[in-house]
Each structure stands twice: as C-alpha cells, then as structure tokens.
N, C-alpha and C. Protein backbone atom coordinates (compact mmCIF):
# COMPACT_ATOMS: atom_id res chain seq x y z
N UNK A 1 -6.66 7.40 -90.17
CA UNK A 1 -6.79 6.32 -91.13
C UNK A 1 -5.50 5.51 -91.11
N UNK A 2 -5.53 4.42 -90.85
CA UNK A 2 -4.51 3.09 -91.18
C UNK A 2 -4.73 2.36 -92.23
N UNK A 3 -3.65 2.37 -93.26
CA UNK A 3 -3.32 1.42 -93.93
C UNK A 3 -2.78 0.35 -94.06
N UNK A 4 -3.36 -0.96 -94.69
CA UNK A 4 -2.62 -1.91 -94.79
C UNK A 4 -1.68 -2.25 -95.96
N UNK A 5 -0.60 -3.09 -95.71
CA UNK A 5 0.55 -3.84 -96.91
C UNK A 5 -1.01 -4.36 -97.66
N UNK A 6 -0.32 -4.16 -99.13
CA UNK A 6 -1.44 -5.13 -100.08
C UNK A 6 -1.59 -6.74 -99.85
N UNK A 7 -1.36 -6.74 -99.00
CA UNK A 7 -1.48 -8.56 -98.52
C UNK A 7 -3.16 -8.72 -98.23
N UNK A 8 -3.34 -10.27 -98.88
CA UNK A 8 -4.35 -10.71 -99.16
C UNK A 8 -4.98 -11.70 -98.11
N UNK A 9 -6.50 -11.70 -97.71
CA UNK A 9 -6.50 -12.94 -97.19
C UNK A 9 -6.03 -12.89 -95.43
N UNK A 10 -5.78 -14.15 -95.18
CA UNK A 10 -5.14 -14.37 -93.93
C UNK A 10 -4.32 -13.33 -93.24
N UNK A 11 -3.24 -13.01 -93.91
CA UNK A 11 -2.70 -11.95 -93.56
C UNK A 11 -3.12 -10.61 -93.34
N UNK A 12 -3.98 -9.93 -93.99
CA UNK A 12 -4.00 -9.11 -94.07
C UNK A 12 -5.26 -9.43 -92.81
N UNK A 13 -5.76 -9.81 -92.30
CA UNK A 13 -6.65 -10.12 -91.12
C UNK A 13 -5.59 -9.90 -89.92
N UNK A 14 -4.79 -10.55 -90.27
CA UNK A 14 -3.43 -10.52 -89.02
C UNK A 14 -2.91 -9.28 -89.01
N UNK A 15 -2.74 -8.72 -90.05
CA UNK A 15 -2.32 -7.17 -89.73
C UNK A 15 -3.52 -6.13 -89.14
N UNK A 16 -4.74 -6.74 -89.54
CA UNK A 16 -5.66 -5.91 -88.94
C UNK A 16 -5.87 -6.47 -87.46
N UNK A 17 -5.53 -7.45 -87.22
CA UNK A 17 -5.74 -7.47 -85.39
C UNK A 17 -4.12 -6.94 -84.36
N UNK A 18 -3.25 -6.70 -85.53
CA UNK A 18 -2.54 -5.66 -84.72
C UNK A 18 -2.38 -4.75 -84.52
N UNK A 19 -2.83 -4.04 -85.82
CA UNK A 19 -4.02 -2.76 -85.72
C UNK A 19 -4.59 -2.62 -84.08
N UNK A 20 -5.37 -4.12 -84.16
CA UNK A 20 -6.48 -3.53 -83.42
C UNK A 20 -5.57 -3.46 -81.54
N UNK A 21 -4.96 -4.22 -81.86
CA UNK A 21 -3.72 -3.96 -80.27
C UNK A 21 -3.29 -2.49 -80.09
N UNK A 22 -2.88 -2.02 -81.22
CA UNK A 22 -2.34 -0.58 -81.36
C UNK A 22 -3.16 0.64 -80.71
N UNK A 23 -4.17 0.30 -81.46
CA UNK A 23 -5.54 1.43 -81.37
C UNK A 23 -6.58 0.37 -80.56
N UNK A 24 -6.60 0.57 -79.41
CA UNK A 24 -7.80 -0.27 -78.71
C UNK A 24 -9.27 0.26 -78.69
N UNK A 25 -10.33 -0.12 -79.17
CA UNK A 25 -11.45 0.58 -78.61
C UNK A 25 -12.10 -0.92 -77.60
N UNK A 26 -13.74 -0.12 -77.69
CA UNK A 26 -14.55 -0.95 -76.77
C UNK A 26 -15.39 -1.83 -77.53
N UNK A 27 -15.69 -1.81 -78.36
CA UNK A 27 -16.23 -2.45 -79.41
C UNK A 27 -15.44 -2.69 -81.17
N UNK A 28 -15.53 -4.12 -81.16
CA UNK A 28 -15.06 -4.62 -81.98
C UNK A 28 -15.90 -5.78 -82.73
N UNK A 29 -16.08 -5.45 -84.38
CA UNK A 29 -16.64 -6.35 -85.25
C UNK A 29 -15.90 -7.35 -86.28
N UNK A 30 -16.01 -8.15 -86.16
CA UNK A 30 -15.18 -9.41 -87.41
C UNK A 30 -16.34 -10.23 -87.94
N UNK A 31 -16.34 -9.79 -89.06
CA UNK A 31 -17.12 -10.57 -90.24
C UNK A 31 -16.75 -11.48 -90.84
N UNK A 32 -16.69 -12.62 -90.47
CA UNK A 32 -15.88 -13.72 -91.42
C UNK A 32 -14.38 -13.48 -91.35
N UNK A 33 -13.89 -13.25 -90.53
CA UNK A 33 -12.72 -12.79 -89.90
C UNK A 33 -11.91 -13.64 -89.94
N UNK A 34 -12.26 -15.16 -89.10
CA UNK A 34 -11.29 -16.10 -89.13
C UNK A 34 -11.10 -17.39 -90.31
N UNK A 35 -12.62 -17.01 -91.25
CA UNK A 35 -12.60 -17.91 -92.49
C UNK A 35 -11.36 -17.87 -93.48
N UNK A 36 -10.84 -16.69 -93.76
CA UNK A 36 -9.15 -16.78 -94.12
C UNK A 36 -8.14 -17.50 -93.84
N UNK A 37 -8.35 -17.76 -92.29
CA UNK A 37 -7.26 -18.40 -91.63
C UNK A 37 -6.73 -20.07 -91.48
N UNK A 38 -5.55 -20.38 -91.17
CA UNK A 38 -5.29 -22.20 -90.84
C UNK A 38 -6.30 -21.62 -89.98
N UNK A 39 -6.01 -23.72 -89.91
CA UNK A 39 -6.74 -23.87 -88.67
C UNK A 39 -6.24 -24.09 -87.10
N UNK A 40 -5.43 -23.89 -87.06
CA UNK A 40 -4.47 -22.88 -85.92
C UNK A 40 -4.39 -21.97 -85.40
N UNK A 41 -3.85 -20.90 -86.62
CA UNK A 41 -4.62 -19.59 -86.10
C UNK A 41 -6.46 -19.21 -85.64
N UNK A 42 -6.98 -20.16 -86.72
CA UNK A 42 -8.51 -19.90 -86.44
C UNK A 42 -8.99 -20.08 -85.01
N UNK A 43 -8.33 -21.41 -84.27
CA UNK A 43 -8.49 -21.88 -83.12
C UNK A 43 -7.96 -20.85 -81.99
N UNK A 44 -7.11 -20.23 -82.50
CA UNK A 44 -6.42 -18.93 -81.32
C UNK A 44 -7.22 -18.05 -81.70
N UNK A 45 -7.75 -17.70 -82.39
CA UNK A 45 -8.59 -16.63 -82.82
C UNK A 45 -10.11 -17.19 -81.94
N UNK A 46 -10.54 -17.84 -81.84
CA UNK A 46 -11.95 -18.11 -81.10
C UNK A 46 -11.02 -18.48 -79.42
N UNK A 47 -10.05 -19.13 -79.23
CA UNK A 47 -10.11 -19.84 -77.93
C UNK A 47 -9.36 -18.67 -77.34
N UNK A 48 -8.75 -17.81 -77.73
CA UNK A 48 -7.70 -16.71 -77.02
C UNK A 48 -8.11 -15.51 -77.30
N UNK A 49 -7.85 -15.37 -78.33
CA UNK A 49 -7.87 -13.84 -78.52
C UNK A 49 -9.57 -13.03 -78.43
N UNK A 50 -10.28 -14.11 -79.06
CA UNK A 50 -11.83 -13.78 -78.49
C UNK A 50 -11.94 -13.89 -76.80
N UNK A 51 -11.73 -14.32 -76.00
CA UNK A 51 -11.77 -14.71 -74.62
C UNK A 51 -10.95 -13.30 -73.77
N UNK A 52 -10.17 -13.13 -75.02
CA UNK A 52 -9.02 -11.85 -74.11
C UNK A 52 -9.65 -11.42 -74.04
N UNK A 53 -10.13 -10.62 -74.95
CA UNK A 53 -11.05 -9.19 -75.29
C UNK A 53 -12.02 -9.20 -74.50
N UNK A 54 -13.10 -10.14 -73.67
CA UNK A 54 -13.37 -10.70 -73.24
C UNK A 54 -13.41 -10.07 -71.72
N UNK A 55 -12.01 -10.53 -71.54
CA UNK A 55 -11.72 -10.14 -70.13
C UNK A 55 -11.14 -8.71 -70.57
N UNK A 56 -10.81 -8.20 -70.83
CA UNK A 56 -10.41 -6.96 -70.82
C UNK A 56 -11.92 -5.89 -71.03
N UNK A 57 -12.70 -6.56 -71.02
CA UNK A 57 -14.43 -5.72 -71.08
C UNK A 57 -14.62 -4.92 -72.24
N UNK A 58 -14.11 -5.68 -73.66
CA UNK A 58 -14.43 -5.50 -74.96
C UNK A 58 -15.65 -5.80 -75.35
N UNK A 59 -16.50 -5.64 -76.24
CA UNK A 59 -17.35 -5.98 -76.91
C UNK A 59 -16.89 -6.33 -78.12
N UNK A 60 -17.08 -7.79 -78.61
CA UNK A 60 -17.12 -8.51 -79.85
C UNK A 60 -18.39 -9.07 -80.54
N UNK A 61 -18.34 -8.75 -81.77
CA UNK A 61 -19.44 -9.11 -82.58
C UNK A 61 -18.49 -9.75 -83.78
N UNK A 62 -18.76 -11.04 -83.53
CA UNK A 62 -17.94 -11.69 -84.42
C UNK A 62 -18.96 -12.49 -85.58
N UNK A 63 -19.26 -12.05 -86.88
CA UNK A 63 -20.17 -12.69 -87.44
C UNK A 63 -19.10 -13.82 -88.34
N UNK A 64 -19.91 -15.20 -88.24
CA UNK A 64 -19.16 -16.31 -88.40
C UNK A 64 -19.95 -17.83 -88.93
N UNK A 65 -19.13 -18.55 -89.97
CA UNK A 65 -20.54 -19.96 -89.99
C UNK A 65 -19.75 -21.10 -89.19
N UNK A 66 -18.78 -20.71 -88.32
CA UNK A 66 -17.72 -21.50 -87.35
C UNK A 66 -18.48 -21.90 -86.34
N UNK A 67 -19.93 -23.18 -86.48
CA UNK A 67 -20.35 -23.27 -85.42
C UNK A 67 -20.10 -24.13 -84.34
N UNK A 68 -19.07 -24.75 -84.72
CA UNK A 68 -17.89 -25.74 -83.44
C UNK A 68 -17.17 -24.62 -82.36
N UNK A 69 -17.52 -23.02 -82.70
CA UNK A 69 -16.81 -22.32 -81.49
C UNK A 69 -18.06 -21.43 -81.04
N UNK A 70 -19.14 -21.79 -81.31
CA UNK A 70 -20.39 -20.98 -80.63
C UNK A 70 -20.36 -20.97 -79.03
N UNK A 71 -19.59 -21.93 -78.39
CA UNK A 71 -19.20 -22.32 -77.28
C UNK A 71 -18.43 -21.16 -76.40
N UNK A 72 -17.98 -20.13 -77.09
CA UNK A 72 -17.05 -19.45 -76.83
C UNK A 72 -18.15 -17.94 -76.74
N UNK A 73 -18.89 -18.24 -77.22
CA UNK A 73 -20.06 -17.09 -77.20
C UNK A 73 -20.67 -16.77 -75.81
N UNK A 74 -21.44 -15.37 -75.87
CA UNK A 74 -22.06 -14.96 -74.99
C UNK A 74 -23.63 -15.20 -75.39
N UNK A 75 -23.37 -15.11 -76.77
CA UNK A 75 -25.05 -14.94 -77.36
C UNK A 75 -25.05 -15.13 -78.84
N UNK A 76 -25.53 -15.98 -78.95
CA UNK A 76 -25.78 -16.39 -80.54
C UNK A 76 -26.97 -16.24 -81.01
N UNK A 77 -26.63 -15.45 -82.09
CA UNK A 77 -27.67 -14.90 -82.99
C UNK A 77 -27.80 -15.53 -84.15
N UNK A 78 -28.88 -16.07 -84.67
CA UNK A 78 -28.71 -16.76 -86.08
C UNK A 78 -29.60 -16.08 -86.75
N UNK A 79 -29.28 -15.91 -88.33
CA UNK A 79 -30.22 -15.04 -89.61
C UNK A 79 -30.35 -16.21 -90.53
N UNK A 80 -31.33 -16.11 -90.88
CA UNK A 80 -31.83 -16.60 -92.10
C UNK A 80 -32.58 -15.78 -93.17
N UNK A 81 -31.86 -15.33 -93.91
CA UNK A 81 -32.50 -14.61 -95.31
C UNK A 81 -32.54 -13.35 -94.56
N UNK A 82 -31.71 -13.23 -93.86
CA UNK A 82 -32.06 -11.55 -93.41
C UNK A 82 -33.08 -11.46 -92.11
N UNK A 83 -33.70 -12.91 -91.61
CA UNK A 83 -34.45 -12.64 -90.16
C UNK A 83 -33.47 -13.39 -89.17
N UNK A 84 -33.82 -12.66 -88.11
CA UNK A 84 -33.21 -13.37 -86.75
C UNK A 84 -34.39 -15.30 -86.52
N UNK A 85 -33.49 -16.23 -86.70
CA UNK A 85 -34.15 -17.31 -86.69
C UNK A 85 -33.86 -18.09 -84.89
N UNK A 86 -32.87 -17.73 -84.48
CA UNK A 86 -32.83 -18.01 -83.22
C UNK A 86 -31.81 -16.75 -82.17
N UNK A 87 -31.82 -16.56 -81.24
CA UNK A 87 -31.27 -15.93 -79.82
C UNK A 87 -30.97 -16.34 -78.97
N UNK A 88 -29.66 -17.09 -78.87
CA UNK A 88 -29.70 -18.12 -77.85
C UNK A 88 -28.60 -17.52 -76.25
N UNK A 89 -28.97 -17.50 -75.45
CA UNK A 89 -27.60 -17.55 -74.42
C UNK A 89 -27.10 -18.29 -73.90
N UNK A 90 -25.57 -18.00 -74.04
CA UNK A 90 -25.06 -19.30 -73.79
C UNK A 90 -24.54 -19.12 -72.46
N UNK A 91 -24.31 -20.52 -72.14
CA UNK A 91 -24.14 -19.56 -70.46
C UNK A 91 -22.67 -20.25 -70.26
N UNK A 92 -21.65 -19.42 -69.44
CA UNK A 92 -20.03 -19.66 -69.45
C UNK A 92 -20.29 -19.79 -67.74
C-alpha cells in the first residue's frame, strides 16, 4: 500500500503518476485523471505520457470527456446512461 501527501486535486494526480513510474505494471486505469489538471500538463498527459506507455506495451484505459485527444486513442468507447453508444477504432 502507498500513500499519498494530503494534496488535493492536480497534484495529488501527479503524485499518483509517480507512483505509477515507481511501481510499473501492465495495465493502467485513469478516470478523469487529467480533468484536475492546467492545460499543459493535461496536453502532456494525452500527447506524452499516454503515447509512452504506449510504446513501452502498457495498457491504458483512460476514461475521459477530453474529446479533442480521442486522436491519441486506440479505441474509443462511448456510454450513454450506462450503454456502450459507439466503438470506434481509431487507426494511428
């Protein structure tokens, strides 16, 4: 078990992705992950650090309403009310 500083928000997202450097697995989930963040970091967060993981043969499941970086996807899944409303692949 890892703990975080009581930091709120943004930060405390940032401490959890150095976490996630520390302790690497193969699969990785972010739920609204980068909605905390500037929009700086948010942009390194979809254009880099999603792309790393990426190449390093991670699995990301990044659930998100950031749909200016769907681009960055392998496969977009959209819900509505709890159903899958579209499945799209995107192709890189």
């Amino acid at each position: 078990m890892v703990s975080l500083p009581e930091d709120k928000g943004g930060h405390k997202n940032k401490h959890t992705h150095l976490i996630s450097c520390e302790f690497p697995k193969t699969i990785y989930v972010f739920d609204g992950w980068a909605a905390d963040q500037g929009p700086h970091f948010r942009e390194y967060f979809y254009e880099t650090l999603l792309p790393g993981f990426k190449k390093q043969g991670k699995t990301v499941i990044a659930v998100t309403h950031d749909d200016r970086y769907f681009h960055v996807a392998d496969r977009v899944i959209k819900l509505e009310y709890g159903q899958i409303t579209d499945n799209i692949n995107i192709s890189q």
